[in-house]
C-alpha atoms as a PDB file:
ATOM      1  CA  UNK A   1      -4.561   0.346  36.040  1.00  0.00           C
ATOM      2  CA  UNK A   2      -7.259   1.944  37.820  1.00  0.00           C
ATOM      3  CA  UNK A   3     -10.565  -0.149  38.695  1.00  0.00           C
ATOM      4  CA  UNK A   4     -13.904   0.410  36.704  1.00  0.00           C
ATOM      5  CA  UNK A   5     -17.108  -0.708  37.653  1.00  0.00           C
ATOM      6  CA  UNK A   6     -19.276  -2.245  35.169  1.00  0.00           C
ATOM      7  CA  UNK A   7     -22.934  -1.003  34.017  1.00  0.00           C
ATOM      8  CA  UNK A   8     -24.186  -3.559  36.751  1.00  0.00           C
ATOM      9  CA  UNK A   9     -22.103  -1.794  39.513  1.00  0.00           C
ATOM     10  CA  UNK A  10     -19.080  -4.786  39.986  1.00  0.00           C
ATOM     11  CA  UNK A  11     -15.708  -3.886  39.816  1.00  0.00           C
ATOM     12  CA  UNK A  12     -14.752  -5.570  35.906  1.00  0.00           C
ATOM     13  CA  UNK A  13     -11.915  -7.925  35.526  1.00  0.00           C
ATOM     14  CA  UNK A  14      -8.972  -6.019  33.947  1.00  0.00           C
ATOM     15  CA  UNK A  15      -8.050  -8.425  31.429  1.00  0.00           C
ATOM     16  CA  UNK A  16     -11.217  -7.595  29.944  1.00  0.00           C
ATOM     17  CA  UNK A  17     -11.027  -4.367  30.290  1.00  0.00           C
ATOM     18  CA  UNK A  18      -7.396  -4.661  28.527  1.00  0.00           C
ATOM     19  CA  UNK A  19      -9.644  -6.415  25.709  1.00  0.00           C
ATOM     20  CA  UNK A  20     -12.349  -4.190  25.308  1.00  0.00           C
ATOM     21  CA  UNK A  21      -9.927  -1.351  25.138  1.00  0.00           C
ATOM     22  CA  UNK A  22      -7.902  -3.510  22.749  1.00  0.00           C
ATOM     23  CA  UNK A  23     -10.727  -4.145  20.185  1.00  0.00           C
ATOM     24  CA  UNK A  24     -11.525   0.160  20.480  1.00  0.00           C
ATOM     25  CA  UNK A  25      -8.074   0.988  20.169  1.00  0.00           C
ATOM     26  CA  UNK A  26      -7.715  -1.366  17.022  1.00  0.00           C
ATOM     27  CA  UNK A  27     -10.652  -0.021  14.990  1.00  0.00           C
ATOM     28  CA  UNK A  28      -9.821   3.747  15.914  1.00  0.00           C
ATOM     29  CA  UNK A  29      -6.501   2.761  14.663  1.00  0.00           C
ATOM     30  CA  UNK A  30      -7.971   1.396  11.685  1.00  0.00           C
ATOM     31  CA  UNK A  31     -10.119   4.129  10.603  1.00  0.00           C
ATOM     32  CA  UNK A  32      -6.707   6.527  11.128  1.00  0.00           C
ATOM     33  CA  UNK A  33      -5.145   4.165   8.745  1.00  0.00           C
ATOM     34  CA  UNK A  34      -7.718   4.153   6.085  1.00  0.00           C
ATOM     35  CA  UNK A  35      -8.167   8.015   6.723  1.00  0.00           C
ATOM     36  CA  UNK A  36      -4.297   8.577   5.873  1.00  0.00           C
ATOM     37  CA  UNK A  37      -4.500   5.909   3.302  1.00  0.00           C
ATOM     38  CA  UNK A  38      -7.247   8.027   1.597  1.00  0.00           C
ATOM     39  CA  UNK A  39      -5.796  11.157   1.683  1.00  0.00           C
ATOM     40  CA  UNK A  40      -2.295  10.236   0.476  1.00  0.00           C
ATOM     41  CA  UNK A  41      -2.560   6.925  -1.545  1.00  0.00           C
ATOM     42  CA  UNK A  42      -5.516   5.392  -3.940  1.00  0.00           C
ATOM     43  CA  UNK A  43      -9.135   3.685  -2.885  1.00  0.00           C
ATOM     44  CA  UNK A  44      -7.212  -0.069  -3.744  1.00  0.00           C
ATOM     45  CA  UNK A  45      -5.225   0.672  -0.657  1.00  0.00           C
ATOM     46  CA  UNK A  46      -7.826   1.767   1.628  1.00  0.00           C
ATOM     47  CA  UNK A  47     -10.068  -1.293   0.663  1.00  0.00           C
ATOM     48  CA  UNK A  48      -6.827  -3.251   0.895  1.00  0.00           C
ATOM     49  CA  UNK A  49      -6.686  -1.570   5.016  1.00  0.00           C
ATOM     50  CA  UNK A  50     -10.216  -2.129   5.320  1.00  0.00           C
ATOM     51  CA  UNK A  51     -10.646  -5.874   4.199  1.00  0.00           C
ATOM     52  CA  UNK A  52      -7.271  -6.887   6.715  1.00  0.00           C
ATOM     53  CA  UNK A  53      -8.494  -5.060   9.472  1.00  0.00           C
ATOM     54  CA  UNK A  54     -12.029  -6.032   9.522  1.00  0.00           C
ATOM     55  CA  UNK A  55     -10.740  -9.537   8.985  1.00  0.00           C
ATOM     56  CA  UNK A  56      -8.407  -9.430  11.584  1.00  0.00           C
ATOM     57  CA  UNK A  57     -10.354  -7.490  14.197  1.00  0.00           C
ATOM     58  CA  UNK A  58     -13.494  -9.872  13.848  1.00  0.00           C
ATOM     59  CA  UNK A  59     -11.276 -12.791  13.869  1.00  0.00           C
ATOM     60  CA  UNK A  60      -9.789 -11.240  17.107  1.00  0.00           C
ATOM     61  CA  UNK A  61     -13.551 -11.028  18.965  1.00  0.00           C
ATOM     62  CA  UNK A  62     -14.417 -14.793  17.947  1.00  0.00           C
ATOM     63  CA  UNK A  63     -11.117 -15.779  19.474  1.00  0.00           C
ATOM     64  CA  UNK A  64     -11.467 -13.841  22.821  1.00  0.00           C
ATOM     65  CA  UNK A  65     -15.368 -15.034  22.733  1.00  0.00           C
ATOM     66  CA  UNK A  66     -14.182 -18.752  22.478  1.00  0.00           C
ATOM     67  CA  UNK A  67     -11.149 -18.083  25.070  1.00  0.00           C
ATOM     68  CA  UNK A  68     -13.683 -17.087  27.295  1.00  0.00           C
ATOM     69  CA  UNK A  69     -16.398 -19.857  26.872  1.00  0.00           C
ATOM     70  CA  UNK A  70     -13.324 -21.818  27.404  1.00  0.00           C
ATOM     71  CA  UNK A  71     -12.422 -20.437  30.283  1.00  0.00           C
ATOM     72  CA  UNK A  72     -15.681 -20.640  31.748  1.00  0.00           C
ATOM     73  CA  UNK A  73     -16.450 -24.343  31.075  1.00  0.00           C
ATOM     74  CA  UNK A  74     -13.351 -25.587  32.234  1.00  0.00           C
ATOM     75  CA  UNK A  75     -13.859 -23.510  35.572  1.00  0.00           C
ATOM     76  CA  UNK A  76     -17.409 -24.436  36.250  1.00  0.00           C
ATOM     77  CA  UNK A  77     -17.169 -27.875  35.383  1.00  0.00           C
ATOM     78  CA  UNK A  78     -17.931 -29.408  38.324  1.00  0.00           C
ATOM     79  CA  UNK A  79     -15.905 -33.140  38.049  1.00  0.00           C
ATOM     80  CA  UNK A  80     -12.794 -31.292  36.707  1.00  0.00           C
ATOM     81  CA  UNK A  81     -12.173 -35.196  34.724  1.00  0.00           C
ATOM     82  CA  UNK A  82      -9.388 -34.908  32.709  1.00  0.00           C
ATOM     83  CA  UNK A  83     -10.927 -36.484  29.598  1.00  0.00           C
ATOM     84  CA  UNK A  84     -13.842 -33.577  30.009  1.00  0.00           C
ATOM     85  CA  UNK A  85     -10.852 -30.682  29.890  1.00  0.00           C
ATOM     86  CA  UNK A  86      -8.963 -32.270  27.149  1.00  0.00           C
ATOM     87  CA  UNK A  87     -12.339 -32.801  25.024  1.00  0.00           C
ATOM     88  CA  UNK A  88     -13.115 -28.785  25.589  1.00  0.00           C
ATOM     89  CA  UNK A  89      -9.564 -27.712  24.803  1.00  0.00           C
ATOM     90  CA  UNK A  90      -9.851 -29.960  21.795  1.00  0.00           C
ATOM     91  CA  UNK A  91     -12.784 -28.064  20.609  1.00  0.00           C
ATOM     92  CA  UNK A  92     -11.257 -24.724  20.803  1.00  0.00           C
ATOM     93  CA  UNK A  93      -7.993 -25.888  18.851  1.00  0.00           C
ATOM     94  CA  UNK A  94     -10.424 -27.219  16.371  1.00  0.00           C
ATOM     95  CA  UNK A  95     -12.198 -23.958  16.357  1.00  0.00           C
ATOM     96  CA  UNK A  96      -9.141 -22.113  16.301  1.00  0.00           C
ATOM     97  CA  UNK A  97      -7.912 -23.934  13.130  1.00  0.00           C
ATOM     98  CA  UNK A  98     -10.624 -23.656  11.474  1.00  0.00           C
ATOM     99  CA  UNK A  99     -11.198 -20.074  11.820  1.00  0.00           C
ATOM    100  CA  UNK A 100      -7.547 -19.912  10.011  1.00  0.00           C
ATOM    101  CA  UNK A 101      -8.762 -22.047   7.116  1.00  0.00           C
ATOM    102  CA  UNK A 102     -11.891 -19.848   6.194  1.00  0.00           C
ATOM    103  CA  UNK A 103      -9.824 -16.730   6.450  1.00  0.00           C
ATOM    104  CA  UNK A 104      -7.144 -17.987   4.301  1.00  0.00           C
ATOM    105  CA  UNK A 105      -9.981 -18.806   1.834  1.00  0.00           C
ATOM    106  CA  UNK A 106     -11.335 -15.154   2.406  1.00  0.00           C
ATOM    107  CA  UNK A 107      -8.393 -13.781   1.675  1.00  0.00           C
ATOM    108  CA  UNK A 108      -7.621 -16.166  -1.638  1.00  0.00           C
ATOM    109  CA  UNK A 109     -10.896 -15.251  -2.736  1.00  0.00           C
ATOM    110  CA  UNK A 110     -10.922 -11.835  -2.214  1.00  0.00           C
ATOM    111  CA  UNK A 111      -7.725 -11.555  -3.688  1.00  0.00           C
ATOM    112  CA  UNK A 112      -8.974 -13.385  -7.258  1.00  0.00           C
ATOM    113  CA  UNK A 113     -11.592 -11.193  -7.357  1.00  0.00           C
ATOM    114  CA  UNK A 114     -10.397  -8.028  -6.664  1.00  0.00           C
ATOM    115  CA  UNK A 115      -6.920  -5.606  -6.808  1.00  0.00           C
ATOM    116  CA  UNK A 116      -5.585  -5.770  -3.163  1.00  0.00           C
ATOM    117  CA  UNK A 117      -2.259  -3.770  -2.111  1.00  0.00           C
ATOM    118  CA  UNK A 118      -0.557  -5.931   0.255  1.00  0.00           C
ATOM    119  CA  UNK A 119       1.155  -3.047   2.078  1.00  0.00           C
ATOM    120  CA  UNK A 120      -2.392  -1.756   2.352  1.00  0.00           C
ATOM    121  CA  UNK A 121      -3.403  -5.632   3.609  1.00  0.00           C
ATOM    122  CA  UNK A 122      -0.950  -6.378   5.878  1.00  0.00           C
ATOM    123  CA  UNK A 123      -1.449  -2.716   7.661  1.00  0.00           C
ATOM    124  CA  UNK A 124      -4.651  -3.770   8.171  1.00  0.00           C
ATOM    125  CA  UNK A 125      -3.763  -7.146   9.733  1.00  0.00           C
ATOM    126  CA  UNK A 126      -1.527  -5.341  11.708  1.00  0.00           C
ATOM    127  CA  UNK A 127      -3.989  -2.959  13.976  1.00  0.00           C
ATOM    128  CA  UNK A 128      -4.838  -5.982  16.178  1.00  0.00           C
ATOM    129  CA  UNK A 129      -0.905  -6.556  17.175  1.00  0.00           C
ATOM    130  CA  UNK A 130      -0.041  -2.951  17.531  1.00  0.00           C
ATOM    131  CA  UNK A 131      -3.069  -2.562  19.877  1.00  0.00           C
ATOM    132  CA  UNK A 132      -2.093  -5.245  21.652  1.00  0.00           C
ATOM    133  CA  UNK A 133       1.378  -4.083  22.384  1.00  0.00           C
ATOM    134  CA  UNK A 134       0.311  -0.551  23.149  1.00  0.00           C
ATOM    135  CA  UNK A 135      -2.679  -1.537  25.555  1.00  0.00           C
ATOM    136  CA  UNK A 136      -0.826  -4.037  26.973  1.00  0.00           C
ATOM    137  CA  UNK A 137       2.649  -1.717  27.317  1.00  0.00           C
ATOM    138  CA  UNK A 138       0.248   1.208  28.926  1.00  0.00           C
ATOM    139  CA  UNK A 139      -1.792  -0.939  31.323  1.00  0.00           C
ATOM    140  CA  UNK A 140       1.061  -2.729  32.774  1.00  0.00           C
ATOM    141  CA  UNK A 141      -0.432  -6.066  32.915  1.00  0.00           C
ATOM    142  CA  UNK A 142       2.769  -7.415  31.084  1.00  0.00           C
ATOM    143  CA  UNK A 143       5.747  -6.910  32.639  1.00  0.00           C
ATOM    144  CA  UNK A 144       9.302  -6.612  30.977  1.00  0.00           C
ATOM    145  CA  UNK A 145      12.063  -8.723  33.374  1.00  0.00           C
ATOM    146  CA  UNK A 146      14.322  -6.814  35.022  1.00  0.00           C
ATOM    147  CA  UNK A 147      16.918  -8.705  33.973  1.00  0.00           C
ATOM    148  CA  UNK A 148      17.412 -10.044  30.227  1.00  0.00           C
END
């Protein structure tokens, strides 16, 4: 992966380049997906595409945002105590759980109020995953073993 320099002139870390490209790749791939699913299938489907992949895309930032505050604290924290580490990875499993909770109550509330396709849905919930193998597959910042 070539190096790219940030709008400030430093050379950007290329894991989040790998995100950033990630997160474009994903919605581009979304709008294909609700551009196909328009053409050839019915508006329930396209909603369905477009509800699972904004979910899952938006859910996707919040997660990389709190990786990275994560990161960051741990890192700068200055005593590096063990309790301090444990209380901020705490935190972001907390987070993390809870982000699953209110989209599973999205998704059971959008579902009682409207038609959803689930092929339509779980398309949508899919552009994050495919991104991430075909970033991460082009960029080569995850390696296959040479031996299985």
């Amino acid at each position: 992966m070539t190096e790219e320099k940030t709008q400030t002139g430093a050379v950007a870390d290329p894991w989040e380049l790998a995100i950033r490209r990630i997160m474009i790749f994903s919605l581009v791939l979304l709008v294909l997906l609700a551009g196909c699913g328009w053409l050839f299938y019915s508006w329930v489907f396209v909603r369905s595409v477009l509800i699972g992949g904004l979910l899952v895309n938006v859910s996707f930032w919040l997660l990389q945002r709190d990786v990275h505050g994560l990161v960051h604290k741990v890192s700068a924290s200055e005593d590096r105590h063990a309790s301090l580490i444990r209380l901020q990875k705490t935190q972001f499993m907390l987070k993390f759980f809870a982000r699953l909770v209110v989209l599973f109550l999205l998704f059971a509330v959008l579902a009682s109020r409207m038609t959803i396709d689930m092929i339509g849905l779980t398309l949508g919930l899919m552009t994050v995953m495919f991104s991430v193998v075909i970033i991460g597959l082009s960029t080569g910042l995850c390696r296959m073993p040479s031996k299985v």
